[in-house]
C-alpha atoms as a PDB file:
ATOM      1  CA  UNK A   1     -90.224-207.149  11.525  1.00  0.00           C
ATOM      2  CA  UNK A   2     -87.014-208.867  11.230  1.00  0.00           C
ATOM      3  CA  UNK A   3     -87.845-210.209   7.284  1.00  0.00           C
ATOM      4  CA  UNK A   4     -88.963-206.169   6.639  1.00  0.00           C
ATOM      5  CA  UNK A   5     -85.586-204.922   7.653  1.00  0.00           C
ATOM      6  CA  UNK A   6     -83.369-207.941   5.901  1.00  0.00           C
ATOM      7  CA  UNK A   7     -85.362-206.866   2.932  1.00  0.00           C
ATOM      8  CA  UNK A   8     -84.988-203.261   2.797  1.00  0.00           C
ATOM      9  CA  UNK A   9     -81.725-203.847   3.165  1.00  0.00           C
ATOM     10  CA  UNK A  10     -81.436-205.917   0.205  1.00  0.00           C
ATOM     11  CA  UNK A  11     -83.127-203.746  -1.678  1.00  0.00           C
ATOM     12  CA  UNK A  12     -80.723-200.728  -0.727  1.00  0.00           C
ATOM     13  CA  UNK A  13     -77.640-203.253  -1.340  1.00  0.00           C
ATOM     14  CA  UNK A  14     -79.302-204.022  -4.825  1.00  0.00           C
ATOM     15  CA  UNK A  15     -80.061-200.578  -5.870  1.00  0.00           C
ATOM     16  CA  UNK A  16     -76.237-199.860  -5.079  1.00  0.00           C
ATOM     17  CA  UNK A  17     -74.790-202.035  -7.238  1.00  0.00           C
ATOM     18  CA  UNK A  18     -76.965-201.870 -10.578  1.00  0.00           C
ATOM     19  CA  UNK A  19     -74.707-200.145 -13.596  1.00  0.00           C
ATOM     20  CA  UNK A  20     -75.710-197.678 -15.526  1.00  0.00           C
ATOM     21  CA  UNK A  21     -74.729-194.641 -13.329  1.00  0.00           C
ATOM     22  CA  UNK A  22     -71.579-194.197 -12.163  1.00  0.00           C
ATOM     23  CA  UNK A  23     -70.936-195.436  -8.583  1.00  0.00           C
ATOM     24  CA  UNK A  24     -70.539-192.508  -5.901  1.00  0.00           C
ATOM     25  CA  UNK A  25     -68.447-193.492  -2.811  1.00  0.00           C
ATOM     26  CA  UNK A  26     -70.027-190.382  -0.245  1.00  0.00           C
ATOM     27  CA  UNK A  27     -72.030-191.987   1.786  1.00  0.00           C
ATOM     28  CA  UNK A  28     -74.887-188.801   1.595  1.00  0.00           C
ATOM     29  CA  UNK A  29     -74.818-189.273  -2.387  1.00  0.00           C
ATOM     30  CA  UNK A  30     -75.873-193.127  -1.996  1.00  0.00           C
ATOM     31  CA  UNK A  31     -78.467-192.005   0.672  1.00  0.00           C
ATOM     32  CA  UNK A  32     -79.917-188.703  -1.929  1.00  0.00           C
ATOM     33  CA  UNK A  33     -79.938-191.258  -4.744  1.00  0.00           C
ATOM     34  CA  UNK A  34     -81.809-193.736  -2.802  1.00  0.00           C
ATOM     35  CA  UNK A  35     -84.063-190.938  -1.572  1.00  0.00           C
ATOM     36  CA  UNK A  36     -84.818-189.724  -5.181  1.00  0.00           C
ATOM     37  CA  UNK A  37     -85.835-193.281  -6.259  1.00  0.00           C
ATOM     38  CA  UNK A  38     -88.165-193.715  -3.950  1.00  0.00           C
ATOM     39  CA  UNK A  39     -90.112-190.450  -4.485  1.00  0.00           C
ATOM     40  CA  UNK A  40     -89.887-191.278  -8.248  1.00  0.00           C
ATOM     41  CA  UNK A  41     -91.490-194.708  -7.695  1.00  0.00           C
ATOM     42  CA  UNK A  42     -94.202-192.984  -5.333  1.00  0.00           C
ATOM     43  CA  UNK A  43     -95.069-190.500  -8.046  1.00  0.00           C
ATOM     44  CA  UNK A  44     -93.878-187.565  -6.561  1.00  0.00           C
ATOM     45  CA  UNK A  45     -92.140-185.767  -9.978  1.00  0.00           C
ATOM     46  CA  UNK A  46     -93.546-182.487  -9.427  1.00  0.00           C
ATOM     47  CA  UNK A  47     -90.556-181.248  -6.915  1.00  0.00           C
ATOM     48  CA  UNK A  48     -87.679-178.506  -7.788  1.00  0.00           C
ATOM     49  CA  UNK A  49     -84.239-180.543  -7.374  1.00  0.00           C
ATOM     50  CA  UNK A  50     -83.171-178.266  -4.453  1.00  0.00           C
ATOM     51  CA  UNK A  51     -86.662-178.935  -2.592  1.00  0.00           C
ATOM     52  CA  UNK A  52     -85.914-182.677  -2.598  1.00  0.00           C
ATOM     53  CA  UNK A  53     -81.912-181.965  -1.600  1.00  0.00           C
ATOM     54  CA  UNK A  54     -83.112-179.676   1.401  1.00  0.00           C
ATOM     55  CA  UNK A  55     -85.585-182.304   2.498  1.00  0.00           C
ATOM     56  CA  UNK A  56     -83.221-185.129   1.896  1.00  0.00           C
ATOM     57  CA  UNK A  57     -80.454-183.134   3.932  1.00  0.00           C
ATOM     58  CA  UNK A  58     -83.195-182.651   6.843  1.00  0.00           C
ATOM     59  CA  UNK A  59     -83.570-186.116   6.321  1.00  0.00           C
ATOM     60  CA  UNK A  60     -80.186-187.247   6.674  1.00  0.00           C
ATOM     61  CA  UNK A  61     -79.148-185.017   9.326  1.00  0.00           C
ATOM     62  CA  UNK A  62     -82.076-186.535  11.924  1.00  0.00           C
ATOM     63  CA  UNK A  63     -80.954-190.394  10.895  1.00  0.00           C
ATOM     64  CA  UNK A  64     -79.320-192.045  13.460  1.00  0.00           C
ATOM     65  CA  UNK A  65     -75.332-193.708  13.225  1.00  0.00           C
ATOM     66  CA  UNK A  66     -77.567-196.988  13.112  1.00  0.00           C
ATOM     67  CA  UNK A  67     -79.546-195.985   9.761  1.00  0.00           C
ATOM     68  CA  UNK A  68     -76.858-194.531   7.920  1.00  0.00           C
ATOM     69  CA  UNK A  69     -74.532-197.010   8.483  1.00  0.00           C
ATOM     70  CA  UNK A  70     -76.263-199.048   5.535  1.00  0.00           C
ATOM     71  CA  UNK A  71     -75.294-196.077   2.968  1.00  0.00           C
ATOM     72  CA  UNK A  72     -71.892-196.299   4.420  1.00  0.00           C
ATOM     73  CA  UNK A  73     -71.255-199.844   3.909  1.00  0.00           C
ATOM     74  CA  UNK A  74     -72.363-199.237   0.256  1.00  0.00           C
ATOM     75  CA  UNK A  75     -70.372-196.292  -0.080  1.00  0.00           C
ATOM     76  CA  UNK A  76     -67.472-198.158   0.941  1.00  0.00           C
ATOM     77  CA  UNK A  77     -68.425-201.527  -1.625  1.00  0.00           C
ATOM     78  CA  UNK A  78     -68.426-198.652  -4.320  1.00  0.00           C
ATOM     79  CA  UNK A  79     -64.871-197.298  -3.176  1.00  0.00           C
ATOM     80  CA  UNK A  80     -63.342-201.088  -3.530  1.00  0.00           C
ATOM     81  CA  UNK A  81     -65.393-201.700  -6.303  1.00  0.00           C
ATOM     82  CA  UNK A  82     -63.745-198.482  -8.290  1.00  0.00           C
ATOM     83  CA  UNK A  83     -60.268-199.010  -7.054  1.00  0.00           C
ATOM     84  CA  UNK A  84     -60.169-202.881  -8.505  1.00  0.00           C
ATOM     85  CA  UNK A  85     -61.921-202.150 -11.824  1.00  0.00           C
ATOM     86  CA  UNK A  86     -60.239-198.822 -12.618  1.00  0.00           C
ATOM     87  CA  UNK A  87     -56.590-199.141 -12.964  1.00  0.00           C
ATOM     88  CA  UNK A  88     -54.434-196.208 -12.733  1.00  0.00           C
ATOM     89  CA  UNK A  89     -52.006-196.362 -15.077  1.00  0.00           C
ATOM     90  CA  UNK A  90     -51.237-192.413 -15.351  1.00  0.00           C
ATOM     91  CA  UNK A  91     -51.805-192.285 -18.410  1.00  0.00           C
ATOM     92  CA  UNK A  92     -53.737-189.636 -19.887  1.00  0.00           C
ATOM     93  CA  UNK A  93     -57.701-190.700 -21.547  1.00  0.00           C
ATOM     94  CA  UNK A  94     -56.158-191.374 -24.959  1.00  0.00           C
ATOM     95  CA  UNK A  95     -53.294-193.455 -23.691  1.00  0.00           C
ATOM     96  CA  UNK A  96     -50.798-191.481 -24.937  1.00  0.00           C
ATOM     97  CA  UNK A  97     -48.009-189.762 -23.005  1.00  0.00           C
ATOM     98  CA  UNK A  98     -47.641-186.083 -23.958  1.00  0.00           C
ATOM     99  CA  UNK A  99     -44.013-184.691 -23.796  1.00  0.00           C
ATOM    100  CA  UNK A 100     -43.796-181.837 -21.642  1.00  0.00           C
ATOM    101  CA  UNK A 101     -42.191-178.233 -23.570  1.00  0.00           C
ATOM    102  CA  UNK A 102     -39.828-176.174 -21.282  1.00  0.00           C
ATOM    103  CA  UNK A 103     -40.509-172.661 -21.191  1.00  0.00           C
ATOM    104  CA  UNK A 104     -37.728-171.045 -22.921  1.00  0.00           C
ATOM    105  CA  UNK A 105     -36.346-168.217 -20.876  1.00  0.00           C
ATOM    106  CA  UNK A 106     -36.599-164.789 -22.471  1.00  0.00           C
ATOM    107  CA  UNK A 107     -32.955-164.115 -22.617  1.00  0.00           C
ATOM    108  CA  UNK A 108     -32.674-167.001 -25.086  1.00  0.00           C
ATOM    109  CA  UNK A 109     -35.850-166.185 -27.262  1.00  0.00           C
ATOM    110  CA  UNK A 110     -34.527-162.534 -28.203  1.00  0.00           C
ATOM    111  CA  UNK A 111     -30.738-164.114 -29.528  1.00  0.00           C
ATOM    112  CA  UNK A 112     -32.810-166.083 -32.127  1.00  0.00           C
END
């Protein structure tokens, strides 16, 4: 029982970090992710996207501290992992920094 566990748990831990999709750092977002994967690989396609996030929510709401705790500790990898490879430089998307324009008060538009 113990090797079934260590190995699920790999799994999950694997799953987490593959690229591709952008890492989510809610612990409920790893857990519906993880939760859609699975049906996909069981065949189950033929489900409206708010079925599965009702049934996922039921889900998650009757999991114990004990089970969630593994989407937790992969929420939090994905938090450290975005805060080291994402620097914050405040800079906008293109790089550049934009001036800012004052408003000009009305009193001064209407003397030009």
């Amino acid at each position: 029982m113990l090797a079934t566990k260590i190995s699920w748990c790999c799994s999950t831990f694997a799953f987490s970090m593959r690229l591709g999709k952008s890492p989510t750092v809610n612990p409920y977002f790893v857990f519906l992710d993880h939760f859609r994967n699975n049906l996909q690989k069981r065949g189950i396609c033929q489900l409206k996207p708010t079925v599965i996030n009702k049934v996922a929510g039921i889900k998650w709401r009757k999991m114990t501290p004990a089970q969630k705790s593994v989407f937790i500790e992969i929420a939090q990898i994905n938090r450290s992992r975005m805060n080291t490879t994402i620097p914050r430089l405040g800079l906008p998307v293109g790089g550049v920094k934009r001036c800012l324009i004052k408003k000009v008060p009305r009193a001064v538009k209407e003397t030009f």
